[in-house]
C-alpha atoms as a PDB file:
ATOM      1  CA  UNK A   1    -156.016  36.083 -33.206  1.00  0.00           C
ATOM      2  CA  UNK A   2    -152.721  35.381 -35.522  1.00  0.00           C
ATOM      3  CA  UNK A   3    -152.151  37.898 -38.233  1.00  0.00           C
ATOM      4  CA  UNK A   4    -152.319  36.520 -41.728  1.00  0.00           C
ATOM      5  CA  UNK A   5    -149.103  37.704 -43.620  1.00  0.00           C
ATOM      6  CA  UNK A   6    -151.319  40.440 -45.419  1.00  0.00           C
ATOM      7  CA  UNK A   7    -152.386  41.572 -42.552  1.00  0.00           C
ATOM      8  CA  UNK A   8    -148.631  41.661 -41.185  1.00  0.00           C
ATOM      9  CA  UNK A   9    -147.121  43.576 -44.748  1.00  0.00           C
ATOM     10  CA  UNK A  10    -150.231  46.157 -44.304  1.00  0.00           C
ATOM     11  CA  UNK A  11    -149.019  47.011 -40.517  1.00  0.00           C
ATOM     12  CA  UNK A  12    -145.466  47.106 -41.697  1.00  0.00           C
ATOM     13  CA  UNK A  13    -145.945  49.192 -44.615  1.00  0.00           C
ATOM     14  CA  UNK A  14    -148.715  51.377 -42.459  1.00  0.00           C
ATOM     15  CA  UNK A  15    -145.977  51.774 -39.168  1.00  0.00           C
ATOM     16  CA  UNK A  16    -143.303  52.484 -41.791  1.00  0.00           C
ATOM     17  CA  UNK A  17    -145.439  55.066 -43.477  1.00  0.00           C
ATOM     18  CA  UNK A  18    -146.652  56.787 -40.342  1.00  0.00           C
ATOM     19  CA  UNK A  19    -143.221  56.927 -38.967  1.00  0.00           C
ATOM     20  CA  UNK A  20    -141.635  58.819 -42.315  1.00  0.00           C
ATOM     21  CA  UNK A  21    -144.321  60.970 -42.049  1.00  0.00           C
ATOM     22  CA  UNK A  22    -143.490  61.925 -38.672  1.00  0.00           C
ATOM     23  CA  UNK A  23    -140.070  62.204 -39.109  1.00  0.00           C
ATOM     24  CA  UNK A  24    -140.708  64.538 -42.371  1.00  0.00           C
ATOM     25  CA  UNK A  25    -142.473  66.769 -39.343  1.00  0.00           C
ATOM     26  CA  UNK A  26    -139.822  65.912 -36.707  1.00  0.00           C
ATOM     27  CA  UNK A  27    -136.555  66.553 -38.507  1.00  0.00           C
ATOM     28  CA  UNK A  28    -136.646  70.081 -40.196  1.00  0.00           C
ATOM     29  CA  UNK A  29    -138.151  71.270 -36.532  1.00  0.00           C
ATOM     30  CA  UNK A  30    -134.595  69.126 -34.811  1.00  0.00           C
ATOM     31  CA  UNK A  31    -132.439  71.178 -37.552  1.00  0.00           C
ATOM     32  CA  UNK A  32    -133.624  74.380 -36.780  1.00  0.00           C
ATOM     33  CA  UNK A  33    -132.767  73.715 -33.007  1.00  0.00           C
ATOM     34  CA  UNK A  34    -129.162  72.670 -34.174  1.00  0.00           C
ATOM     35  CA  UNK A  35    -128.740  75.717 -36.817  1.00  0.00           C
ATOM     36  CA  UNK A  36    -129.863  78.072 -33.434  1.00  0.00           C
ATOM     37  CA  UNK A  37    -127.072  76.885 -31.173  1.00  0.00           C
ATOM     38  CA  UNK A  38    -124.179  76.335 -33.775  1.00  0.00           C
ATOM     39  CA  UNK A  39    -121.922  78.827 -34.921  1.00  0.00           C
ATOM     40  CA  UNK A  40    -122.358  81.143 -37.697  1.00  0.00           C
ATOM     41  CA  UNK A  41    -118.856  79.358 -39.405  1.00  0.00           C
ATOM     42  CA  UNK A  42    -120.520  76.177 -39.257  1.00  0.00           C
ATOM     43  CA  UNK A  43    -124.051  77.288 -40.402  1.00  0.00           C
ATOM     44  CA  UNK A  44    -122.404  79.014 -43.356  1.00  0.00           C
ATOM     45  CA  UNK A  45    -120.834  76.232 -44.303  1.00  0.00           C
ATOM     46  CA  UNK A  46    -123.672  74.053 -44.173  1.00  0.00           C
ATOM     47  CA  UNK A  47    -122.390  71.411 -41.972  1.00  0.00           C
ATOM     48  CA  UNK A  48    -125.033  71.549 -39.643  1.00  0.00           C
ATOM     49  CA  UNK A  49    -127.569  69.044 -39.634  1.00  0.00           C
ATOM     50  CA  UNK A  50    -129.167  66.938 -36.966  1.00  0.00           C
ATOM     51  CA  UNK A  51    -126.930  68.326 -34.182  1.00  0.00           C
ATOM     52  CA  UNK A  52    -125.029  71.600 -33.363  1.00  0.00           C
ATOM     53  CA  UNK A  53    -121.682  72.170 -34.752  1.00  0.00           C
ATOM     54  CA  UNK A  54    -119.217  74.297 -32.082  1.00  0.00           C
ATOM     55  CA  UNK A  55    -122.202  74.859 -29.551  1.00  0.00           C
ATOM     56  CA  UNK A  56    -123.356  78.214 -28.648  1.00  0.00           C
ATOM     57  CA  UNK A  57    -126.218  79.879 -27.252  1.00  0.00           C
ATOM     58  CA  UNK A  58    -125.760  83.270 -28.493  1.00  0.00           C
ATOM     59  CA  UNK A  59    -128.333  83.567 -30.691  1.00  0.00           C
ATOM     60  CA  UNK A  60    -130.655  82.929 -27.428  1.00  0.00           C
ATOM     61  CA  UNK A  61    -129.169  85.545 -25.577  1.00  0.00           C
ATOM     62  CA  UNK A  62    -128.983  87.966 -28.383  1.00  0.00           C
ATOM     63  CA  UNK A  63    -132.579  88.092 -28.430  1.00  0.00           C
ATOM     64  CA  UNK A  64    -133.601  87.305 -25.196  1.00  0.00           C
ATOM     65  CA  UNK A  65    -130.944  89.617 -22.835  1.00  0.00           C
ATOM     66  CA  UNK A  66    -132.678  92.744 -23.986  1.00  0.00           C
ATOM     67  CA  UNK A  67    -135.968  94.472 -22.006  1.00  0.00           C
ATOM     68  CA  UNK A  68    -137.555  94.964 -24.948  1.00  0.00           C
ATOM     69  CA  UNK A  69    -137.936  91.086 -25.885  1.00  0.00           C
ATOM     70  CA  UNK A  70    -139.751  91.070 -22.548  1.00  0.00           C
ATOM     71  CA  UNK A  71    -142.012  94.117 -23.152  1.00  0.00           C
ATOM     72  CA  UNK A  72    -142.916  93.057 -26.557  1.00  0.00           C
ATOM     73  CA  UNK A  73    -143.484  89.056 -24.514  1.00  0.00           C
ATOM     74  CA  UNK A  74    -145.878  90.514 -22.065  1.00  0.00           C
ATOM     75  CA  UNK A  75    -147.383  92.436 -25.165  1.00  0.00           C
ATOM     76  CA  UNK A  76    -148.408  89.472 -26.649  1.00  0.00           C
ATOM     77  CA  UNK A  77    -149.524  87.061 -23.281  1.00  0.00           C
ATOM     78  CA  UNK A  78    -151.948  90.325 -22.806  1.00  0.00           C
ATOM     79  CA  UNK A  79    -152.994  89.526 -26.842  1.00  0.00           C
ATOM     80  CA  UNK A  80    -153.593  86.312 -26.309  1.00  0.00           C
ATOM     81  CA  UNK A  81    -155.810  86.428 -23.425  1.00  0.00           C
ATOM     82  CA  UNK A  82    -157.703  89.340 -24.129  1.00  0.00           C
ATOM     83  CA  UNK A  83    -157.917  88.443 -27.850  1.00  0.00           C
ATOM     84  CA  UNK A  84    -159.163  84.461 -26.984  1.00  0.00           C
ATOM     85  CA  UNK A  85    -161.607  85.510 -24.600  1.00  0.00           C
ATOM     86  CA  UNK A  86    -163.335  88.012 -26.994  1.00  0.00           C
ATOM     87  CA  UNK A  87    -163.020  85.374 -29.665  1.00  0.00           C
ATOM     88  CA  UNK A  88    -164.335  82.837 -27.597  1.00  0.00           C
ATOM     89  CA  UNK A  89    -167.367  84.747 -26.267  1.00  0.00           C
ATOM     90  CA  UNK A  90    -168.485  86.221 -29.057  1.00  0.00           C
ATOM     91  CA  UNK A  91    -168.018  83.369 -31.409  1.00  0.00           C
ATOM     92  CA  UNK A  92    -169.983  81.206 -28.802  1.00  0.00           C
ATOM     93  CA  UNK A  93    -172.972  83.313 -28.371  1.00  0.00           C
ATOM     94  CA  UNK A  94    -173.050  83.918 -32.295  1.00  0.00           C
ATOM     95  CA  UNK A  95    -172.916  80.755 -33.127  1.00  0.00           C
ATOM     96  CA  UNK A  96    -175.698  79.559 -30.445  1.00  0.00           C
ATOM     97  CA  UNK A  97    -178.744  81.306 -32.492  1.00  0.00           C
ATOM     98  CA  UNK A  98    -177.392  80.888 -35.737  1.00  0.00           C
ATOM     99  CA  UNK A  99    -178.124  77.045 -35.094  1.00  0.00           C
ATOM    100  CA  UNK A 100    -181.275  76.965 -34.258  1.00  0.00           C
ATOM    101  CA  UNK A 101    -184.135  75.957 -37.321  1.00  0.00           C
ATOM    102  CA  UNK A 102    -185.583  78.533 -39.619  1.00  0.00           C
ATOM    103  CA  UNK A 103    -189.189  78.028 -37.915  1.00  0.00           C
ATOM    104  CA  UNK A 104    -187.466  78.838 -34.444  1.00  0.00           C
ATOM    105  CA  UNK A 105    -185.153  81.995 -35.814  1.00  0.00           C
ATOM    106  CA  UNK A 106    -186.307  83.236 -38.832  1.00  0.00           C
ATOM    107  CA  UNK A 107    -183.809  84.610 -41.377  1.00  0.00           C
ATOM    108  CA  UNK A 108    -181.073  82.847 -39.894  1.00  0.00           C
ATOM    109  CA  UNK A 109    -179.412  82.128 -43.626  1.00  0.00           C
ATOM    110  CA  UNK A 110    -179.429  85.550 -44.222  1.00  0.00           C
ATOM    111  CA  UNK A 111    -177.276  85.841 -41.484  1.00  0.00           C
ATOM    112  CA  UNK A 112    -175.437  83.037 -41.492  1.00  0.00           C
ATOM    113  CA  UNK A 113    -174.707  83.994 -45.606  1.00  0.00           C
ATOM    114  CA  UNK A 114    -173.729  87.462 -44.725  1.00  0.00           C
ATOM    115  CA  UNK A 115    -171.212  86.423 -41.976  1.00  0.00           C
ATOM    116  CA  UNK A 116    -170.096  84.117 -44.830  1.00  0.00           C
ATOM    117  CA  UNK A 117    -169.419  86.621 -47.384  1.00  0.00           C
ATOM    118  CA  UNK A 118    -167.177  88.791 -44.835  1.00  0.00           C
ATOM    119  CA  UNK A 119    -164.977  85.573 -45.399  1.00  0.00           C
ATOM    120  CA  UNK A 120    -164.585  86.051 -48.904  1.00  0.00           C
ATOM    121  CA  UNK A 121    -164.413  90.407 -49.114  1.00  0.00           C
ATOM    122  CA  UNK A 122    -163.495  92.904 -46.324  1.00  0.00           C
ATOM    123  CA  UNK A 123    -162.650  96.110 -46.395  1.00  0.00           C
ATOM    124  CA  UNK A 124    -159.402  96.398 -47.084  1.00  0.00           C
ATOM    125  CA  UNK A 125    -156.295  97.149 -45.015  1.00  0.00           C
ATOM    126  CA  UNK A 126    -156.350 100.810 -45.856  1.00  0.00           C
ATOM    127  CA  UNK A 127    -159.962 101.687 -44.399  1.00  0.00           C
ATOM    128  CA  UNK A 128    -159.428  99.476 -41.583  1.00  0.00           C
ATOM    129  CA  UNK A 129    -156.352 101.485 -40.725  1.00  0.00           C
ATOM    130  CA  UNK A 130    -158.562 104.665 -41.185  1.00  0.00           C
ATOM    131  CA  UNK A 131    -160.845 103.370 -38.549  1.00  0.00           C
ATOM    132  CA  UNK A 132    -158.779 102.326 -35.990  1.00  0.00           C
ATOM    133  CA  UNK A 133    -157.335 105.989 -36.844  1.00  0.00           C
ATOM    134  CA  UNK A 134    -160.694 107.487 -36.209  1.00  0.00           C
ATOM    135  CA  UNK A 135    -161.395 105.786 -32.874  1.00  0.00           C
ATOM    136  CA  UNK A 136    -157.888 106.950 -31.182  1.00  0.00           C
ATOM    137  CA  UNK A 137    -157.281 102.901 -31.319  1.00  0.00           C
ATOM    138  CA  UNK A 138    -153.535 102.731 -32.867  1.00  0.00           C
ATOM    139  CA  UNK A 139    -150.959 101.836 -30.849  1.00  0.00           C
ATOM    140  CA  UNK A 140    -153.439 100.495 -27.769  1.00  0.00           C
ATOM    141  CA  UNK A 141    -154.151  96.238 -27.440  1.00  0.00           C
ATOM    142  CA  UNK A 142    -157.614  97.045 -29.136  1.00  0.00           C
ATOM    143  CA  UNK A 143    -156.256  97.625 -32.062  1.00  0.00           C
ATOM    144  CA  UNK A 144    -154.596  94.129 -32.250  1.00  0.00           C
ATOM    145  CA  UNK A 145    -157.948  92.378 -31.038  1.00  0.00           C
ATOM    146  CA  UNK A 146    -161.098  93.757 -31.656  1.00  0.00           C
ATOM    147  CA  UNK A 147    -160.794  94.213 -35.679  1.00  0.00           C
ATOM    148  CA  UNK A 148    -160.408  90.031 -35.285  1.00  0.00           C
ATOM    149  CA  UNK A 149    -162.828  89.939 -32.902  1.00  0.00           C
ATOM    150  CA  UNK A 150    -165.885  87.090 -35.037  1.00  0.00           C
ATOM    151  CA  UNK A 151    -163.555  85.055 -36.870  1.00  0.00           C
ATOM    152  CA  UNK A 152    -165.836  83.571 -38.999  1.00  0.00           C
ATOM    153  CA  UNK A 153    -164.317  80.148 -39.861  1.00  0.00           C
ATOM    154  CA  UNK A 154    -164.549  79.129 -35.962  1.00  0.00           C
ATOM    155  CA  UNK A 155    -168.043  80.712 -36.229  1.00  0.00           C
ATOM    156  CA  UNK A 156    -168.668  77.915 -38.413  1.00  0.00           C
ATOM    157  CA  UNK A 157    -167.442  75.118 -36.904  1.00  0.00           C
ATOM    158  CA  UNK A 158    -168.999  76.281 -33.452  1.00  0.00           C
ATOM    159  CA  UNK A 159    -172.432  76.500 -35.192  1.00  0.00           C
ATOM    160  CA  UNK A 160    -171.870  73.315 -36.953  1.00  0.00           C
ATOM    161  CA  UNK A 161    -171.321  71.618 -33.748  1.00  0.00           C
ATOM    162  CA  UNK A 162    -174.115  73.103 -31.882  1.00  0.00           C
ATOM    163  CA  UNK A 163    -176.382  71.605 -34.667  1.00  0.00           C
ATOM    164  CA  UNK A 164    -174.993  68.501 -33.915  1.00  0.00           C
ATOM    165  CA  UNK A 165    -176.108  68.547 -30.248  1.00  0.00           C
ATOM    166  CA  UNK A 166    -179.316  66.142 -29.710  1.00  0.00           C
ATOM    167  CA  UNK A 167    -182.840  68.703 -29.623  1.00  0.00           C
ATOM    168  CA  UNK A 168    -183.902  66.671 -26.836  1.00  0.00           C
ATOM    169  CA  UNK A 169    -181.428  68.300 -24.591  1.00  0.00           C
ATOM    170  CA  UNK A 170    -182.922  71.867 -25.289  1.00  0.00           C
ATOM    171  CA  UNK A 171    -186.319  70.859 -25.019  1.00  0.00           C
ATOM    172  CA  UNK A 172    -186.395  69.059 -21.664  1.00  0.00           C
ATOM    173  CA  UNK A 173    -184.261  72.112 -19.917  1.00  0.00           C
ATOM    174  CA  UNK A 174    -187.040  74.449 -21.565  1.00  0.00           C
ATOM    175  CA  UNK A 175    -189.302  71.878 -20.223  1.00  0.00           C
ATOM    176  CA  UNK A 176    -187.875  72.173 -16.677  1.00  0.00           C
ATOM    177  CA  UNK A 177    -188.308  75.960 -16.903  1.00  0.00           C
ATOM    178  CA  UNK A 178    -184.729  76.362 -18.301  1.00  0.00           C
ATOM    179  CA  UNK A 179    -184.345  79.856 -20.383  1.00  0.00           C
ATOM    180  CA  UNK A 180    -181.662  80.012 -23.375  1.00  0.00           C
ATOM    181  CA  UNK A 181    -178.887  82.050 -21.467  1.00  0.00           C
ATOM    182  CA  UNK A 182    -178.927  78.594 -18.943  1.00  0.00           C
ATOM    183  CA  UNK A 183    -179.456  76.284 -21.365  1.00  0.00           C
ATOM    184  CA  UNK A 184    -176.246  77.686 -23.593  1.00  0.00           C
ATOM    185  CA  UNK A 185    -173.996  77.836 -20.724  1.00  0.00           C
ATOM    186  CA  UNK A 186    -174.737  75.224 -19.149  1.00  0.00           C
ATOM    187  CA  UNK A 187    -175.868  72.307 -21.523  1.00  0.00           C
ATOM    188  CA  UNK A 188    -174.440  73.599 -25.131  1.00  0.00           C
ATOM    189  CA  UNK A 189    -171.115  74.647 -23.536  1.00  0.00           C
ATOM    190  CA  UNK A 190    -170.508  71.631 -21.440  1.00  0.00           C
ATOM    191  CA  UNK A 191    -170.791  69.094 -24.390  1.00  0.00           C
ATOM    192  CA  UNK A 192    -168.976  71.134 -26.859  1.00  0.00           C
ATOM    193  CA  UNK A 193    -165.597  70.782 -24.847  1.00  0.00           C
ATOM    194  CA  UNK A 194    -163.659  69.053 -27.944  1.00  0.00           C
ATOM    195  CA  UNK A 195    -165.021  72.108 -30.207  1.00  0.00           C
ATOM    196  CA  UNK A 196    -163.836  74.596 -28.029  1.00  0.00           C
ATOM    197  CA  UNK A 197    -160.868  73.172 -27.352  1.00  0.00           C
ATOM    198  CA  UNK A 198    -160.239  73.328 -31.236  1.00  0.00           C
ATOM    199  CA  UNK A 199    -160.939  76.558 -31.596  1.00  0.00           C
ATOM    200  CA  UNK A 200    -159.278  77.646 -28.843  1.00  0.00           C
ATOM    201  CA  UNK A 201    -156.083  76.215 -29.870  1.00  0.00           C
ATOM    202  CA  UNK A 202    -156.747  78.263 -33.379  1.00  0.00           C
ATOM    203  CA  UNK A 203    -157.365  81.472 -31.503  1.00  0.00           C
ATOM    204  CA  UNK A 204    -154.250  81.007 -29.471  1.00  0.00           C
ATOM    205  CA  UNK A 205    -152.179  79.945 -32.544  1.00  0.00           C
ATOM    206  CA  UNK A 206    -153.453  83.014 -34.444  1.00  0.00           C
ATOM    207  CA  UNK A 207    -152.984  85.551 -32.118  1.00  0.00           C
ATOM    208  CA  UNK A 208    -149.754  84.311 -31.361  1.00  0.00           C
ATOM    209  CA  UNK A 209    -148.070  84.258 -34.220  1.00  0.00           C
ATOM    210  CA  UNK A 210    -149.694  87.698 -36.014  1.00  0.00           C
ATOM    211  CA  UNK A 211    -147.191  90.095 -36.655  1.00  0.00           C
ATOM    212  CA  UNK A 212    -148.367  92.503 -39.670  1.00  0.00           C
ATOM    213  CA  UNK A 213    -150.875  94.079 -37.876  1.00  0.00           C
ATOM    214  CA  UNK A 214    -147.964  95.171 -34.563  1.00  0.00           C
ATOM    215  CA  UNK A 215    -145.892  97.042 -37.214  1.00  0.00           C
ATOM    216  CA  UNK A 216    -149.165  98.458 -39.074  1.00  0.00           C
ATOM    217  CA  UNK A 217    -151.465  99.374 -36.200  1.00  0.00           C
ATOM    218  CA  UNK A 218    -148.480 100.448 -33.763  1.00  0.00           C
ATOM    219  CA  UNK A 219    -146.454 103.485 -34.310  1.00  0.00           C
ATOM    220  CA  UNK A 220    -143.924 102.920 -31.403  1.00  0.00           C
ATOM    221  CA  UNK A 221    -141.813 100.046 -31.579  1.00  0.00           C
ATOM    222  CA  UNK A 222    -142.288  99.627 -27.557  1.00  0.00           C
ATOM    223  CA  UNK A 223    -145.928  98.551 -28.459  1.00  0.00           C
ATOM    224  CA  UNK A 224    -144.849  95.723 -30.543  1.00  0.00           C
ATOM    225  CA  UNK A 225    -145.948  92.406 -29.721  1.00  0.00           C
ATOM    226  CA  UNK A 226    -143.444  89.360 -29.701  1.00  0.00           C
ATOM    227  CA  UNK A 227    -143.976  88.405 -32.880  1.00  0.00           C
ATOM    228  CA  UNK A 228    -143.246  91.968 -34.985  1.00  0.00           C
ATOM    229  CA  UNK A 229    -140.686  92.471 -32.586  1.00  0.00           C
ATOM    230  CA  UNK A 230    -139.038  89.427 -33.941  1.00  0.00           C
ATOM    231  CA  UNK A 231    -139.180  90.626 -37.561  1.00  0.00           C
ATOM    232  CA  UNK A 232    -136.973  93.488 -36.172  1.00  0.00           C
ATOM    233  CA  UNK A 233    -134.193  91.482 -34.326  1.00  0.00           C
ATOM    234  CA  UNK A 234    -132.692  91.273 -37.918  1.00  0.00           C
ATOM    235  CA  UNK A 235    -132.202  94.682 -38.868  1.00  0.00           C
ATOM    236  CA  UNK A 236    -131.114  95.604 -35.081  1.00  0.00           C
ATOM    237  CA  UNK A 237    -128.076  92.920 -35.115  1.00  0.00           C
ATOM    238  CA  UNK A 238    -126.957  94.786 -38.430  1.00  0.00           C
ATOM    239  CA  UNK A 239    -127.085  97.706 -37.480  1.00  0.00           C
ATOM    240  CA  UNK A 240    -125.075  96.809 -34.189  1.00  0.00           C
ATOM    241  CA  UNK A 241    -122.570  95.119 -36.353  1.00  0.00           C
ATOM    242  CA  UNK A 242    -121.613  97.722 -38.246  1.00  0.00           C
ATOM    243  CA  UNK A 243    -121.391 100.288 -34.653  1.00  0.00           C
ATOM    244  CA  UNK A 244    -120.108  97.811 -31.938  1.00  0.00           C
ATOM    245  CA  UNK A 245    -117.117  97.512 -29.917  1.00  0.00           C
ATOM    246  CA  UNK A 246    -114.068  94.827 -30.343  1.00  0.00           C
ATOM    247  CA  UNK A 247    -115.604  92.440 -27.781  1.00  0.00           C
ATOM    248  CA  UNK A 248    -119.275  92.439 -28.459  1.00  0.00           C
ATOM    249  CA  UNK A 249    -117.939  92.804 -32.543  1.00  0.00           C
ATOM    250  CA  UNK A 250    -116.513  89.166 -32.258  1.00  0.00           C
ATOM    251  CA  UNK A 251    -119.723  87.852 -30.636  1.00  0.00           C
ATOM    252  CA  UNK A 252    -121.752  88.769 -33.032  1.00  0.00           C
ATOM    253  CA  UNK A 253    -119.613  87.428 -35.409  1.00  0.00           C
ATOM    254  CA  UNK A 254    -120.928  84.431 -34.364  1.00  0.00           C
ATOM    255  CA  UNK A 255    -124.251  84.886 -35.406  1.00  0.00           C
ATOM    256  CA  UNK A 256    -125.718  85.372 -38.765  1.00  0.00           C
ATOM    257  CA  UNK A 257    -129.171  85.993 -40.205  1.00  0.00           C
ATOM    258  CA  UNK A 258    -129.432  81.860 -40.044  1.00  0.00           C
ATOM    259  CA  UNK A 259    -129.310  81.817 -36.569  1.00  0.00           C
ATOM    260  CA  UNK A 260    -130.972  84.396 -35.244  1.00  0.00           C
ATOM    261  CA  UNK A 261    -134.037  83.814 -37.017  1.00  0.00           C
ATOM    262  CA  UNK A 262    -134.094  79.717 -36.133  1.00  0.00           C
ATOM    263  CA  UNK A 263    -133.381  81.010 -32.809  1.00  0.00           C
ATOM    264  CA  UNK A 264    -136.507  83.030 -33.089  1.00  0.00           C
ATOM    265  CA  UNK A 265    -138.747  80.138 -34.393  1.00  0.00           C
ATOM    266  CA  UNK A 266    -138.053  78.237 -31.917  1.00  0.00           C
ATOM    267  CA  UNK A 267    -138.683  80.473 -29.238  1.00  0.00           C
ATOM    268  CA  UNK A 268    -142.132  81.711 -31.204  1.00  0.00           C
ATOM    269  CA  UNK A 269    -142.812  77.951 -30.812  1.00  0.00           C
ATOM    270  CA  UNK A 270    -142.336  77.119 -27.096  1.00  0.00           C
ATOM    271  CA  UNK A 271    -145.765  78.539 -25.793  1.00  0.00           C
ATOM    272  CA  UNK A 272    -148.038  76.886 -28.248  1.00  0.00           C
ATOM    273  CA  UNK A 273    -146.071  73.945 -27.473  1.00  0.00           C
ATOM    274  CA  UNK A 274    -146.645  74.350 -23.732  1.00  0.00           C
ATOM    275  CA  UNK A 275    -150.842  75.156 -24.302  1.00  0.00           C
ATOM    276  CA  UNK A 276    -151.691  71.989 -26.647  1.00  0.00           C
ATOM    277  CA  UNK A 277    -150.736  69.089 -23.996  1.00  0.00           C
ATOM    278  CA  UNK A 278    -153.896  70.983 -21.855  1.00  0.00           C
ATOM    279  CA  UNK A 279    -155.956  70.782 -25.043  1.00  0.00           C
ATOM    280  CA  UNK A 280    -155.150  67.083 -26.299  1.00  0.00           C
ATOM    281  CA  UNK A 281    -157.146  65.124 -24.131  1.00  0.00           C
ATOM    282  CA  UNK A 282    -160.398  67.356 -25.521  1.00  0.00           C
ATOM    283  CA  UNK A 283    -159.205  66.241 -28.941  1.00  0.00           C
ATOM    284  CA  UNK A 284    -158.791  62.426 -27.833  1.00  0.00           C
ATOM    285  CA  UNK A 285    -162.491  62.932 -26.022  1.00  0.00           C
ATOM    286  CA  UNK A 286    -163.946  64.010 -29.758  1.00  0.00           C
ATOM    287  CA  UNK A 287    -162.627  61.674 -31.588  1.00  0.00           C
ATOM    288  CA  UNK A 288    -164.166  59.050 -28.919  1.00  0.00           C
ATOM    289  CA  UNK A 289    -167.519  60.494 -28.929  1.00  0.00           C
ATOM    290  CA  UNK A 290    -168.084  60.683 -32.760  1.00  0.00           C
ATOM    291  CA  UNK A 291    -166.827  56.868 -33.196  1.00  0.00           C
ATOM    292  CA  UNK A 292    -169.397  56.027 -30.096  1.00  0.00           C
ATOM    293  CA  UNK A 293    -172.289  57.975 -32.105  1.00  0.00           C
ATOM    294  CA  UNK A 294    -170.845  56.547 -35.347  1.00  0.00           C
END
């Protein structure tokens, strides 16, 4: 069918909008790549845009050609998987009961309203610290996992989604002789793919990118993961400055706080980048199903 020329200066003006929009995303993330692999002269000077001015990778190898950028890697990979599947588990089988009707679990808004509230109060950093203190926990993964073990906003998407699920699936595999532990693994997890996909990608993202809790919960900077390692690259570039020979004094005269810490973004970056091509197609398989059931 031929476009009327409304129909034309709405796609215009909606491609035109979209494209701004990406490019407000698009852009800063291109400008920290160039400010990481110019010079620290050219940074300073502000010259740097959309493209590196006098190329260098310094920055990269300043934090990467050290074994403790490694350690503090692995540190985090462990995080990550540990942390997700705990996350995922427990978040799964929580949510699971907490969907069901009042006249099949009673006092389920009790407990749905008093996970709720641990959303809006905890404890406090202090008596959390005290805890992990008391259970010989500090400076050991737990101490970076279990205390995050329910998040409590992917509790409540999970259950949301659950309740979405048809009751006619339940019923015929409790028909069929079906008990719950089968029927959540193998009917509730199956068709909640796009959900867990989501709040996998959260758990991944969060865990990732935590860093507070590595300088609060571990004593020894060898126990850092990646992330509170990389809020210490800073201080250990000027303190080198200030005690470092000729030579390795005019390298790291080409860095500057600039630099190094767009240097660090990026790197931070690169593994959610990697995870969420896995997890797209789960998002694309959502958004089909709830425009099918629309």
């Amino acid at each position: 069918m031929k476009q009327t020329i409304t129909a034309r200066i709405f796609s215009i003006f909606n491609y035109t909008f979209l494209f701004i929009l990406a490019m407000t995303c698009v852009l800063p993330f291109v400008h920290l790549i160039a400010i990481s692999l110019s010079q620290n002269s050219a940074v300073s000077a502000n010259i740097v845009r959309f493209w590196p001015v006098h190329f260098t990778s310094y920055a990269y190898e300043y934090v990467i050609a050290r074994p403790a950028f490694w350690r503090a890697f692995l540190i985090s990979i462990q995080r990550v998987l540990l942390g997700g599947f705990i996350n995922m588990f427990l978040v799964i089988i929580t949510a699971y009961p907490l969907s069901k009707e009042m006249k099949m679990f009673k006092h389920r808004t009790i407990y749905v309203w008093f996970f709720f509230i641990t959303m809006l109060f905890s404890g406090g950093l202090i008596p959390m610290y005290m805890l992990l203190l008391q259970l010989n926990m500090l400076n050991t993964i737990w101490a970076l996992t279990l205390p995050y073990a329910v998040p409590v906003f992917n509790l409540i998407l999970m259950l949301n989604f659950f309740r979405q699920l048809p009751v006619e699936l339940e019923e015929a595999a409790l028909l069929d002789g079906a008990n719950h532990f089968s029927i959540l693994w193998k009917i509730y997890v199956p068709c909640s793919l796009p959900a867990i996909a989501t709040i996998a990608l959260l758990t991944i993202v969060f865990h990732w990118n935590s860093w507070f809790d590595g300088l609060i919960f571990m004593n020894r900077p060898e126990m850092y993961p990646l992330q509170s390692f990389l809020q210490t690259v800073i201080i250990g570039m000027n303190t080198r400055m200030t005690t470092s020979a000729t030579a390795d004094y005019q390298r790291l005269l080409l860095l500057s706080d600039r630099t190094v810490r767009a240097a660090q973004i990026i790197i931070a970056v690169i593994p959610v980048l990697i995870v969420y091509p896995f997890l797209q197609k789960y998002f694309v398989s959502g958004i089909v199903l709830g425009s099918v059931k629309g």
